[in-house]
C-alpha atoms as a PDB file:
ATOM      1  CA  UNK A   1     -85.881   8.652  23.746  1.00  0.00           C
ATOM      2  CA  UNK A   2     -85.033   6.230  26.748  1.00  0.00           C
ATOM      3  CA  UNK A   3     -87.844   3.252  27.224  1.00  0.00           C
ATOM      4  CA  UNK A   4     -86.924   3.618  30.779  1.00  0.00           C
ATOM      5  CA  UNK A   5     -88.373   6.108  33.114  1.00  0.00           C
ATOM      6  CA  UNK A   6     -86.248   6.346  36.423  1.00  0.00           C
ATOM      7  CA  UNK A   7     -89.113   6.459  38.284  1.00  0.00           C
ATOM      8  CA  UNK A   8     -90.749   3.760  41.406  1.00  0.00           C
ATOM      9  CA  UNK A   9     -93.849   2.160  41.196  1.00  0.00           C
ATOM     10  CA  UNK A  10     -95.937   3.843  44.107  1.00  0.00           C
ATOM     11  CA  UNK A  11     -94.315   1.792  47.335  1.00  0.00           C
ATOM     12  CA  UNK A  12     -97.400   1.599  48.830  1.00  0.00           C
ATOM     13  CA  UNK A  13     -99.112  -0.073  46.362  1.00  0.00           C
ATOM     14  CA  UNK A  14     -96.074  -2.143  45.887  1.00  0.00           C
ATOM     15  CA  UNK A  15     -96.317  -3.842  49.450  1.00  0.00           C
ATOM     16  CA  UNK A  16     -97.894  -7.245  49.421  1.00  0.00           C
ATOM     17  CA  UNK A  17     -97.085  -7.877  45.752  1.00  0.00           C
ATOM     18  CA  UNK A  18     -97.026 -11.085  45.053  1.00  0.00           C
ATOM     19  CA  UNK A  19     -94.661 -12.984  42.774  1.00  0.00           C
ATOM     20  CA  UNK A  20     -91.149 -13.894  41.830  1.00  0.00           C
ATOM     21  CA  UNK A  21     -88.495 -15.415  39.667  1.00  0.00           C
ATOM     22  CA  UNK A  22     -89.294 -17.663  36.892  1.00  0.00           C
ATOM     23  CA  UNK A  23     -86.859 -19.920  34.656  1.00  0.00           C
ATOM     24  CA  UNK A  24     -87.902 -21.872  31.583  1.00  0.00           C
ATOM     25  CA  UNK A  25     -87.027 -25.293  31.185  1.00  0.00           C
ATOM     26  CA  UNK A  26     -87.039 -27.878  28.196  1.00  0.00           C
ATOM     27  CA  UNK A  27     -87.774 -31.167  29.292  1.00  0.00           C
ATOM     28  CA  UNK A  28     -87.392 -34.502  27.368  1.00  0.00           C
ATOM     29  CA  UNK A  29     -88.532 -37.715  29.146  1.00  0.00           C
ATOM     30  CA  UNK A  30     -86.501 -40.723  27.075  1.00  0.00           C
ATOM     31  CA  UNK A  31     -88.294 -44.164  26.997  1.00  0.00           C
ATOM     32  CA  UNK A  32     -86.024 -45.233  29.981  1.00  0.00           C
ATOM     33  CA  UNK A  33     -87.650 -43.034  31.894  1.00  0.00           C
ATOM     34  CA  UNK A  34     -84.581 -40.693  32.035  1.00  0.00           C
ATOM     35  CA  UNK A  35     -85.031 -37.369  31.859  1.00  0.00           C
ATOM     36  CA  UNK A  36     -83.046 -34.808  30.015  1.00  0.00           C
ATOM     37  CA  UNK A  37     -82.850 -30.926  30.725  1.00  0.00           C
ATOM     38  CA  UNK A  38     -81.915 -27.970  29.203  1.00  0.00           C
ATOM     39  CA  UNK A  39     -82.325 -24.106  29.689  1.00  0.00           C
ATOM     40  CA  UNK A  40     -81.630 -21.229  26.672  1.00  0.00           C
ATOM     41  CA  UNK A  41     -82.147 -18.709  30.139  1.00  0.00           C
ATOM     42  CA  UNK A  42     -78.860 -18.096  31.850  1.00  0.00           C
ATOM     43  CA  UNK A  43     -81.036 -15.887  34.048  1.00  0.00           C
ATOM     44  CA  UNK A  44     -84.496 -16.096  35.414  1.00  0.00           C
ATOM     45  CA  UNK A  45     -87.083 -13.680  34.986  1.00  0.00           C
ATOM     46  CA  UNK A  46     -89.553 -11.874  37.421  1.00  0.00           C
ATOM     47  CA  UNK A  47     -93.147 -11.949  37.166  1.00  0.00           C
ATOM     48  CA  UNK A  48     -95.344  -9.604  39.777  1.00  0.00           C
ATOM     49  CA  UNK A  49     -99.192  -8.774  40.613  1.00  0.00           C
ATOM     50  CA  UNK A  50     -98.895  -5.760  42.498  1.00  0.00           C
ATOM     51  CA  UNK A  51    -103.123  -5.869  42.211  1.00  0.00           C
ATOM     52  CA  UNK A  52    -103.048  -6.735  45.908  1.00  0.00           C
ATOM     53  CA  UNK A  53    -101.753  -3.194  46.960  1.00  0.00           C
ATOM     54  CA  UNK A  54    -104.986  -1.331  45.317  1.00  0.00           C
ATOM     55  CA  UNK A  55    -107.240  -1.362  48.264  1.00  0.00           C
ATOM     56  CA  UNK A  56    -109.261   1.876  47.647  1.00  0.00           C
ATOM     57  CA  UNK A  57    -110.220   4.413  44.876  1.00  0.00           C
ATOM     58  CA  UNK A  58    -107.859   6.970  45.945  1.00  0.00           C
ATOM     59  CA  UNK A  59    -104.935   3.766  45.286  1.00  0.00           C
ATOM     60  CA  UNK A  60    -106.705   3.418  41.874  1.00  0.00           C
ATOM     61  CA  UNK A  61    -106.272   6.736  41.360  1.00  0.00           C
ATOM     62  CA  UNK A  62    -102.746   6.452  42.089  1.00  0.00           C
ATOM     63  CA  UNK A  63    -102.265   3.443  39.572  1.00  0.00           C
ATOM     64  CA  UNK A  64    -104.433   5.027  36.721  1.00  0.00           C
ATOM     65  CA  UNK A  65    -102.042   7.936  36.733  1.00  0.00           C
ATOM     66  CA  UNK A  66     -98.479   5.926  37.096  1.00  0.00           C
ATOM     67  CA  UNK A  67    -100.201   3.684  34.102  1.00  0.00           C
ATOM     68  CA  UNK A  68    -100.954   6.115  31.799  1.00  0.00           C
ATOM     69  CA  UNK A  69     -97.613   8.152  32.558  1.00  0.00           C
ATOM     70  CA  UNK A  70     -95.831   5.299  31.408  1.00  0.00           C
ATOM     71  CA  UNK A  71     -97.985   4.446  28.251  1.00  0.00           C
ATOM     72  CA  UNK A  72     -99.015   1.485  29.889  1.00  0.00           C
ATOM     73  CA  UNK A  73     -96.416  -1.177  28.331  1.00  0.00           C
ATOM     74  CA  UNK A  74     -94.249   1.326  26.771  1.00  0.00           C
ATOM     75  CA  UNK A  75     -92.335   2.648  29.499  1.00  0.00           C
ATOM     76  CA  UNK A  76     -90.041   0.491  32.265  1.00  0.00           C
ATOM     77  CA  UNK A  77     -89.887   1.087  35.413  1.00  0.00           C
ATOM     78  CA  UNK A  78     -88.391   0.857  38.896  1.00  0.00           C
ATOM     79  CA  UNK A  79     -90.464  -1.909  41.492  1.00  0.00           C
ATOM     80  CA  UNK A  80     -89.334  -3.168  44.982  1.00  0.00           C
ATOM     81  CA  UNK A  81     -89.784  -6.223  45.126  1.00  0.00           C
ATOM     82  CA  UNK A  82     -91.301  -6.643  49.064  1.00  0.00           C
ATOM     83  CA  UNK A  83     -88.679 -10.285  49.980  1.00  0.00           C
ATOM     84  CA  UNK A  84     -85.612  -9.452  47.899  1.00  0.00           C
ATOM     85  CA  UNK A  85     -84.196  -6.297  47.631  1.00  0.00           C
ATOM     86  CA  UNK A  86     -80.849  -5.709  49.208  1.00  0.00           C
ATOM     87  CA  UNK A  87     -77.778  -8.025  49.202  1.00  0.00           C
ATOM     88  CA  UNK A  88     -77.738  -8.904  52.941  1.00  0.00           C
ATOM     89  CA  UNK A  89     -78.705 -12.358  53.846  1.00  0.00           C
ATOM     90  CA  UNK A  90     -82.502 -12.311  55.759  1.00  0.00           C
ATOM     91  CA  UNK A  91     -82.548 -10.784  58.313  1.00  0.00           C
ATOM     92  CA  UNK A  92     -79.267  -9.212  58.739  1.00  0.00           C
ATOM     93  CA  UNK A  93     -77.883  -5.592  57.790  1.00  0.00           C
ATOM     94  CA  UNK A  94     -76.662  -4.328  54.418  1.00  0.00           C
ATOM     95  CA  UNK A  95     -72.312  -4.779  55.095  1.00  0.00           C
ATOM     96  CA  UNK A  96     -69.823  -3.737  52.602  1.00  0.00           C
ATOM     97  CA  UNK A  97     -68.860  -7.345  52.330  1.00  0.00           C
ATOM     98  CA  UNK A  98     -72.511  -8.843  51.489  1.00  0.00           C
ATOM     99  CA  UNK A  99     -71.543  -9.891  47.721  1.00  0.00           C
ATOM    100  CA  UNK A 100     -68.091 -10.502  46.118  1.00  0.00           C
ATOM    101  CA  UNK A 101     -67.577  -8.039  42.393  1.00  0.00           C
ATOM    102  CA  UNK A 102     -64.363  -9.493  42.067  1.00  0.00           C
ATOM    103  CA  UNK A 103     -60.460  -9.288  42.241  1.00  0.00           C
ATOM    104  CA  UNK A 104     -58.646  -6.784  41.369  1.00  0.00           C
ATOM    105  CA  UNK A 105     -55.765  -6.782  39.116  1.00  0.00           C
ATOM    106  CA  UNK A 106     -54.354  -3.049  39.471  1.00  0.00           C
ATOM    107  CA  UNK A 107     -56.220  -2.045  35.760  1.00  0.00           C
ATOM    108  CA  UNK A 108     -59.804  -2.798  35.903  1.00  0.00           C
ATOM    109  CA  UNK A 109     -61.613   0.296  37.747  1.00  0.00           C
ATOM    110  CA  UNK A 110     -65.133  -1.419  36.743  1.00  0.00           C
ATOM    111  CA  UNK A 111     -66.971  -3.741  38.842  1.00  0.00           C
ATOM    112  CA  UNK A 112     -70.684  -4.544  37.740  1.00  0.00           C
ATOM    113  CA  UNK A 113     -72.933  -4.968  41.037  1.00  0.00           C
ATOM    114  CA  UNK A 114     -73.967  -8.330  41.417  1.00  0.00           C
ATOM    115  CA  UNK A 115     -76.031 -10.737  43.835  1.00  0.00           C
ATOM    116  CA  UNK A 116     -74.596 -14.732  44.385  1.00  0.00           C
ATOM    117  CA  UNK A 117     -78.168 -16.954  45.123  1.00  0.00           C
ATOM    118  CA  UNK A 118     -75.751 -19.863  45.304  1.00  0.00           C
ATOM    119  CA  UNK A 119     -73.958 -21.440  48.004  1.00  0.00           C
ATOM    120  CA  UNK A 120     -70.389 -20.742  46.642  1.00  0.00           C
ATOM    121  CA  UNK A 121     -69.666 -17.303  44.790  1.00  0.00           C
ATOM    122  CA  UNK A 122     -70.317 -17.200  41.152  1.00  0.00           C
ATOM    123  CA  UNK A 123     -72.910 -20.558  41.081  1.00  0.00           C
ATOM    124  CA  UNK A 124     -75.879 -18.270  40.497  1.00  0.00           C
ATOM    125  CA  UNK A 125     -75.608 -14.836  39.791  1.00  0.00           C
ATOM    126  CA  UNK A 126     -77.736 -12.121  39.694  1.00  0.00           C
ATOM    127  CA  UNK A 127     -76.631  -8.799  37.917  1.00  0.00           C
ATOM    128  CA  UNK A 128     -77.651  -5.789  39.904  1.00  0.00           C
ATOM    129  CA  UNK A 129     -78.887  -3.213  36.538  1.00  0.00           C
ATOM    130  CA  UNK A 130     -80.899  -0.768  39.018  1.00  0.00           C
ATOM    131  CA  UNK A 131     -79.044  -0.182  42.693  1.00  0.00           C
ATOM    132  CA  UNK A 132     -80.399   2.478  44.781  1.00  0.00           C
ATOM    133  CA  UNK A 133     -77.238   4.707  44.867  1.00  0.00           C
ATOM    134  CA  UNK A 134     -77.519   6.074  48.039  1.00  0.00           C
ATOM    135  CA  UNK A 135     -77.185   2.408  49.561  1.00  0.00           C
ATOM    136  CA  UNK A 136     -74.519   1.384  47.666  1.00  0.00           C
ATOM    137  CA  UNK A 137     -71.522   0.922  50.190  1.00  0.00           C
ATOM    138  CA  UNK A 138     -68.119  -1.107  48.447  1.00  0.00           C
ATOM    139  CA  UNK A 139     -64.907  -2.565  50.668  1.00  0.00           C
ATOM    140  CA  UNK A 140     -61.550  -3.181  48.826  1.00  0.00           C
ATOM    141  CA  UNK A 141     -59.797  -6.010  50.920  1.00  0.00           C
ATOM    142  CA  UNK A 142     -62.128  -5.810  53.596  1.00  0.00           C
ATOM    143  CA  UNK A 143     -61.800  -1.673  54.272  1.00  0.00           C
ATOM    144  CA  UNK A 144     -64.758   0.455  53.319  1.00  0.00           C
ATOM    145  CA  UNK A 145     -63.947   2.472  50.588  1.00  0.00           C
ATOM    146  CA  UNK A 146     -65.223   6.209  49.430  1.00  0.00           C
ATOM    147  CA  UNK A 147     -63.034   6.386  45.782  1.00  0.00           C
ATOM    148  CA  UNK A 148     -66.141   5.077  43.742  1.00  0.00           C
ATOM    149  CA  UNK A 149     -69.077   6.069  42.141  1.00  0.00           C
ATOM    150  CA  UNK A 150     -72.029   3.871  41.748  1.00  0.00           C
ATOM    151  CA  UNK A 151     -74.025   4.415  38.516  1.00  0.00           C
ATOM    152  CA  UNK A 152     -77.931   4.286  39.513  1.00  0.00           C
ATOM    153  CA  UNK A 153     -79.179   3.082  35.833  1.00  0.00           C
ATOM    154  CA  UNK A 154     -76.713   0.356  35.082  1.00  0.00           C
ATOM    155  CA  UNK A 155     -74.960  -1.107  38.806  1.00  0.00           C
ATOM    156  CA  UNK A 156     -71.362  -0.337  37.192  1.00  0.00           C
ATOM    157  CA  UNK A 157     -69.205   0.373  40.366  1.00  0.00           C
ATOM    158  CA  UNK A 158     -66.219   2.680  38.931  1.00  0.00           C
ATOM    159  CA  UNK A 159     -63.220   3.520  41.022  1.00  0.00           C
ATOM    160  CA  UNK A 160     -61.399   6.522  40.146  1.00  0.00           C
ATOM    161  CA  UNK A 161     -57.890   4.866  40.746  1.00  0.00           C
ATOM    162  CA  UNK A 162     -57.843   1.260  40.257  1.00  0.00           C
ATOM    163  CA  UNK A 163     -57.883  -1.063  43.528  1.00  0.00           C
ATOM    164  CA  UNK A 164     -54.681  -3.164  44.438  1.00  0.00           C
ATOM    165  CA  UNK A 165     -53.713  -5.971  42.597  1.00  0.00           C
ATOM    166  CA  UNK A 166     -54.952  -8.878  44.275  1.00  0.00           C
ATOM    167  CA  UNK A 167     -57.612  -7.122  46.504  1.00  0.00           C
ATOM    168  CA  UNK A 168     -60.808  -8.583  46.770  1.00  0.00           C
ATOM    169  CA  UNK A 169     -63.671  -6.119  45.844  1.00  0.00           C
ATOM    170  CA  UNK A 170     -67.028  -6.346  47.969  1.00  0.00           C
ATOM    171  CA  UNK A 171     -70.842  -4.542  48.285  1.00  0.00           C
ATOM    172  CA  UNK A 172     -73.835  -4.133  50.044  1.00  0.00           C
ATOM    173  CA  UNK A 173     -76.505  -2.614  48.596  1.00  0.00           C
ATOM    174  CA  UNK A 174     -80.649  -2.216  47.866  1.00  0.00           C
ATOM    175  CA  UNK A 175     -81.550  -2.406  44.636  1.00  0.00           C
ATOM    176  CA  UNK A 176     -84.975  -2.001  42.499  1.00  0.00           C
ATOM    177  CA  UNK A 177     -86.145  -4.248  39.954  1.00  0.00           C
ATOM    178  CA  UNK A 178     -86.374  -2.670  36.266  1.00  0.00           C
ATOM    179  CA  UNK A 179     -90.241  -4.289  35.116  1.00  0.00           C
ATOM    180  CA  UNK A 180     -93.070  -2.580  32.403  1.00  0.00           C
ATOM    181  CA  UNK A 181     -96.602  -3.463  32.857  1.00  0.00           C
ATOM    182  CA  UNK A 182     -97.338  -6.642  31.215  1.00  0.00           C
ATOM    183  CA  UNK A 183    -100.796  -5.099  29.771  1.00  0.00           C
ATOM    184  CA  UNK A 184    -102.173  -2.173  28.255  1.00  0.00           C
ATOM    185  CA  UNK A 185    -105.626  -2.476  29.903  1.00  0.00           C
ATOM    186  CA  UNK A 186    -106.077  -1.821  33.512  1.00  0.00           C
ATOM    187  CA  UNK A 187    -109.826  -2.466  34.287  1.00  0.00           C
ATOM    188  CA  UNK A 188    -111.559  -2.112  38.377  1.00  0.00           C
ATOM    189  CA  UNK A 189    -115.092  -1.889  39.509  1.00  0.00           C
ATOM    190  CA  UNK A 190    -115.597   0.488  41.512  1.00  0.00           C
ATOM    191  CA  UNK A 191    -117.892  -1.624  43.836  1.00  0.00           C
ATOM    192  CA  UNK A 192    -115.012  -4.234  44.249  1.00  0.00           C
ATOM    193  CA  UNK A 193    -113.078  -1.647  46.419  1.00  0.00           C
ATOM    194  CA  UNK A 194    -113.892  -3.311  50.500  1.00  0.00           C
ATOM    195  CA  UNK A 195    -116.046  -5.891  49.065  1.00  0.00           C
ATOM    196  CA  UNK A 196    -113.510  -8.408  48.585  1.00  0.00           C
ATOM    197  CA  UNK A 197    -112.741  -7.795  45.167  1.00  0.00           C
ATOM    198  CA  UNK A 198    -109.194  -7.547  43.004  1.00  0.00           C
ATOM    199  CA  UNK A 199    -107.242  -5.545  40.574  1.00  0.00           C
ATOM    200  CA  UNK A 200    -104.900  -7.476  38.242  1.00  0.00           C
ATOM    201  CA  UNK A 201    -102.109  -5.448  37.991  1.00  0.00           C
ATOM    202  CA  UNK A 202     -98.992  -7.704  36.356  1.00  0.00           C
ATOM    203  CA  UNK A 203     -96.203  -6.064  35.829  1.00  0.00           C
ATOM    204  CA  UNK A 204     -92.781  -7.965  34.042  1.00  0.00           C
ATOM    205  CA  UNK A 205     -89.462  -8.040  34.350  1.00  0.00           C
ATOM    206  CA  UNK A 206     -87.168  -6.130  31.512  1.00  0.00           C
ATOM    207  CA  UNK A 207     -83.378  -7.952  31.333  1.00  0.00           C
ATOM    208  CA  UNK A 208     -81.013  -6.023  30.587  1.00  0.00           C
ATOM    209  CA  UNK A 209     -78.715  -9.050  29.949  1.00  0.00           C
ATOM    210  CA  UNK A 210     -79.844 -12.054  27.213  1.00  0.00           C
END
């Protein structure tokens, strides 16, 4: 049985989430002064409290059933995260040319979807595990292309014939975050609802890459 359930975590609860990427970093401070550095993480890891969105019993309804449909921690999940979730820079339109895959050699008909945070291509990327399929738009030298498929629970971009040698591959795209609740106890008052009051509702990244 699959620990993932292709499923979103209720949008409008969703909005106003609050959170983002975190890294983990060894420091060692020498005598000097100095400082050395060093990361095990060759990707960060996201870290939500969607607690915001619960502004009313009927949204705490809502949560209480997603929660216990997915066993509380047992079961992943899709979330959309409210700042980053497509590849276009802010701002701007999803474009078929938003993030490089790669070059093509005339073999490989796999691409894996991915999202560059860095200023040059490559520096710092993001694989793309959970695309929403329907978005997905690809360009093979610059020309929008319609030989692909897009698989929705792993980001692989497969051609059926292989792209020209030499061709540079490009996507746009929106994409969902795979996370589990980071808890297996939700607790609310029901006198906190318009007085002010919060849920905690964290919910954690899953990687699908070490």
């Amino acid at each position: 049985m699959s620990s993932f359930h292709d499923v979103r975590f209720p949008l409008p609860l969703a909005f106003g989430a609050s959170g983002g990427p975190m890294r983990q970093t060894d420091i060692i401070t020498l005598a000097s002064g100095h400082e050395q550095r060093n990361t095990s993480q060759a990707f960060s890891r996201r870290r939500y409290d969607a607690g915001i969105g619960v502004k009313s019993l009927e949204d705490m309804q809502i949560l209480l059933r997603f929660f216990e449909a997915r066993f509380g921690q047992l079961y992943s999940f899709r979330f959309r995260d409210p700042i980053d979730h497509n590849s276009a820079v802010s701002g701007e339109n999803i474009s078929s040319e938003d993030q490089l895959l790669g070059k093509a050699d005339g073999v490989i008909t796999e691409f894996e979807l991915t999202k560059n945070y860095g200023e040059y291509d490559g520096e710092c990327e993001r694989v793309i595990t959970k695309p929403v399929s329907a978005s997905v738009i690809v360009a093979v030298g610059g020309i929008p292309s319609v030989d692909f498929f897009v698989n929705p629970l792993t980001g692989l971009v497969t051609f059926q014939t292989p792209p020209q040698a030499g061709k540079l591959v490009t996507a746009g795209f929106e994409f969902d975050v795979q996370v589990r609740f980071d808890t297996d106890h939700l607790s609310a008052a029901l006198e906190s609802f318009g007085a002010g009051g919060a849920v905690h509702v964290p919910l954690l990244e899953v990687l699908a890459h070490a």
